[in-house]
Protein backbone atom coordinates (compact mmCIF):
# COMPACT_ATOMS: atom_id res chain seq x y z
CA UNK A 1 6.42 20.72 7.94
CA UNK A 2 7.96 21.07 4.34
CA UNK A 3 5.73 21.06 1.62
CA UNK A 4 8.95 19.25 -0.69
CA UNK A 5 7.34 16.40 -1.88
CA UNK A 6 9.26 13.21 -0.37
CA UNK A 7 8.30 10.76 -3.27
CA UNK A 8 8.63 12.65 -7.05
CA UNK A 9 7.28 9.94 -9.88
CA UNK A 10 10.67 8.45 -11.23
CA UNK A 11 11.66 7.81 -7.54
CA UNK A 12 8.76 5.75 -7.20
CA UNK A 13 9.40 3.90 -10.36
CA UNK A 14 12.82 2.59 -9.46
CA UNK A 15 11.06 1.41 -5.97
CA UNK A 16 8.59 -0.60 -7.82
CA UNK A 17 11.24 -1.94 -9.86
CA UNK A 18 13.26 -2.98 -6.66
CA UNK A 19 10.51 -3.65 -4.45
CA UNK A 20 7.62 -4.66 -6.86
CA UNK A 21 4.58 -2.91 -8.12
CA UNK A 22 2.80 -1.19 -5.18
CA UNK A 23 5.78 -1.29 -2.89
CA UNK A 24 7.97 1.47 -1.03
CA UNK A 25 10.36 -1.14 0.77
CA UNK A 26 11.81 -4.19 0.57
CA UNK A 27 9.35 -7.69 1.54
CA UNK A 28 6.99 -7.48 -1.17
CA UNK A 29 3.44 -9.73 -0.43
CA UNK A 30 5.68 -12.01 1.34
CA UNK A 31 6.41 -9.38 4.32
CA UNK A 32 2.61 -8.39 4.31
CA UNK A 33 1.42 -11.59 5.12
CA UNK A 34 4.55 -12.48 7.54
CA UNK A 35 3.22 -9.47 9.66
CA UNK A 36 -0.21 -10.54 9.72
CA UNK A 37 0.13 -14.39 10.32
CA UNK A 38 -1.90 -15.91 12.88
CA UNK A 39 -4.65 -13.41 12.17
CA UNK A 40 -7.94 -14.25 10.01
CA UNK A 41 -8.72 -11.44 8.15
CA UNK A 42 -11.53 -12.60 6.07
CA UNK A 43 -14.61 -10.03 5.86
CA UNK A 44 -12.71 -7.69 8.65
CA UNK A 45 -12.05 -3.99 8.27
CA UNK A 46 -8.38 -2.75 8.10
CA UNK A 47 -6.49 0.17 8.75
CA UNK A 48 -3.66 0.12 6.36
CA UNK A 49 -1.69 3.59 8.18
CA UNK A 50 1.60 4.11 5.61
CA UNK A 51 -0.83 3.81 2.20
CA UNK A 52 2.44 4.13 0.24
CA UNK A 53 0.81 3.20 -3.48
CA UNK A 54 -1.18 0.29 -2.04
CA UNK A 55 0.55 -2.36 -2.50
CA UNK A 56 0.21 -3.57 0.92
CA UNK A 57 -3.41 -3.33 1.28
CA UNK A 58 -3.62 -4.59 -2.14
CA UNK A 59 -2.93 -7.88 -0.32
CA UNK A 60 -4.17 -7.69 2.64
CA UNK A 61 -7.90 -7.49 0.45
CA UNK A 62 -7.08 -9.95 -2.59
CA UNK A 63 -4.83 -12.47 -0.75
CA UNK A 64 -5.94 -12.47 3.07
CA UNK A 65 -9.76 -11.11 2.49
CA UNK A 66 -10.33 -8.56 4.38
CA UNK A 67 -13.33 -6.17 2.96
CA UNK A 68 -12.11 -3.42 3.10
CA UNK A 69 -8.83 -1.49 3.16
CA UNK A 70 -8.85 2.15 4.33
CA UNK A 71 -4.97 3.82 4.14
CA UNK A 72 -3.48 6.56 5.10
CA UNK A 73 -0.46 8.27 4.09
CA UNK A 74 0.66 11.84 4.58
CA UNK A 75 2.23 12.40 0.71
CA UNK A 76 -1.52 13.51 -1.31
CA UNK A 77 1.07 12.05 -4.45
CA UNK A 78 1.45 8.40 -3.53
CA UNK A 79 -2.04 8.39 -2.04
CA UNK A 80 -3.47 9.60 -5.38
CA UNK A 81 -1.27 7.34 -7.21
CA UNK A 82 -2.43 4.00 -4.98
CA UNK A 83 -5.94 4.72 -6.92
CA UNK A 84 -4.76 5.67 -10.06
CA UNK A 85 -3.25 2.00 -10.18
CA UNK A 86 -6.75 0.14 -10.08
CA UNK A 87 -7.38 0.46 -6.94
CA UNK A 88 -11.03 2.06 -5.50
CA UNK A 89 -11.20 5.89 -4.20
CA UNK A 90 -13.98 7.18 -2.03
């Protein structure tokens, strides 16, 4: 596996000015919860696995309620960056 990183800062900039803040790829919030319709996730646990800079589980906690939002991503840069943004790190 190449250590090149895949995602260098400015790259990520123009995605969050395509995409919006927190997002890789195109659907925004509206994608997020179009995936997860039909499912309660009030006070449930979720796996968010492609972290990207949290945008994602950025909704699936403050819109849909889950409690907590663990993600994974293999790039330690847009992992870091997801908690630079606001967002909690443990």
């Amino acid at each position: 596996m190449s250590a090149e990183i895949q995602y260098q800062g400015h790259f990520i900039e123009r995605l969050h000015a395509v995409w919006g803040e927190g997002f890789l790829s195109p659907g925004g919030p509206q994608e997020v919860c179009e995936i997860v319709r039909g499912l309660d996730l009030t006070g449930k646990s979720v796996l968010d696995i492609g972290f990207g800079t949290a945008g994602p589980a950025t909704v699936l906690a403050r819109d849909l309620g889950a409690s907590r939002v663990v993600g994974v991503y293999i790039e330690e840069p847009l992992h870091r960056r997801g908690y630079c943004e606001g967002r909690e790190s443990r």
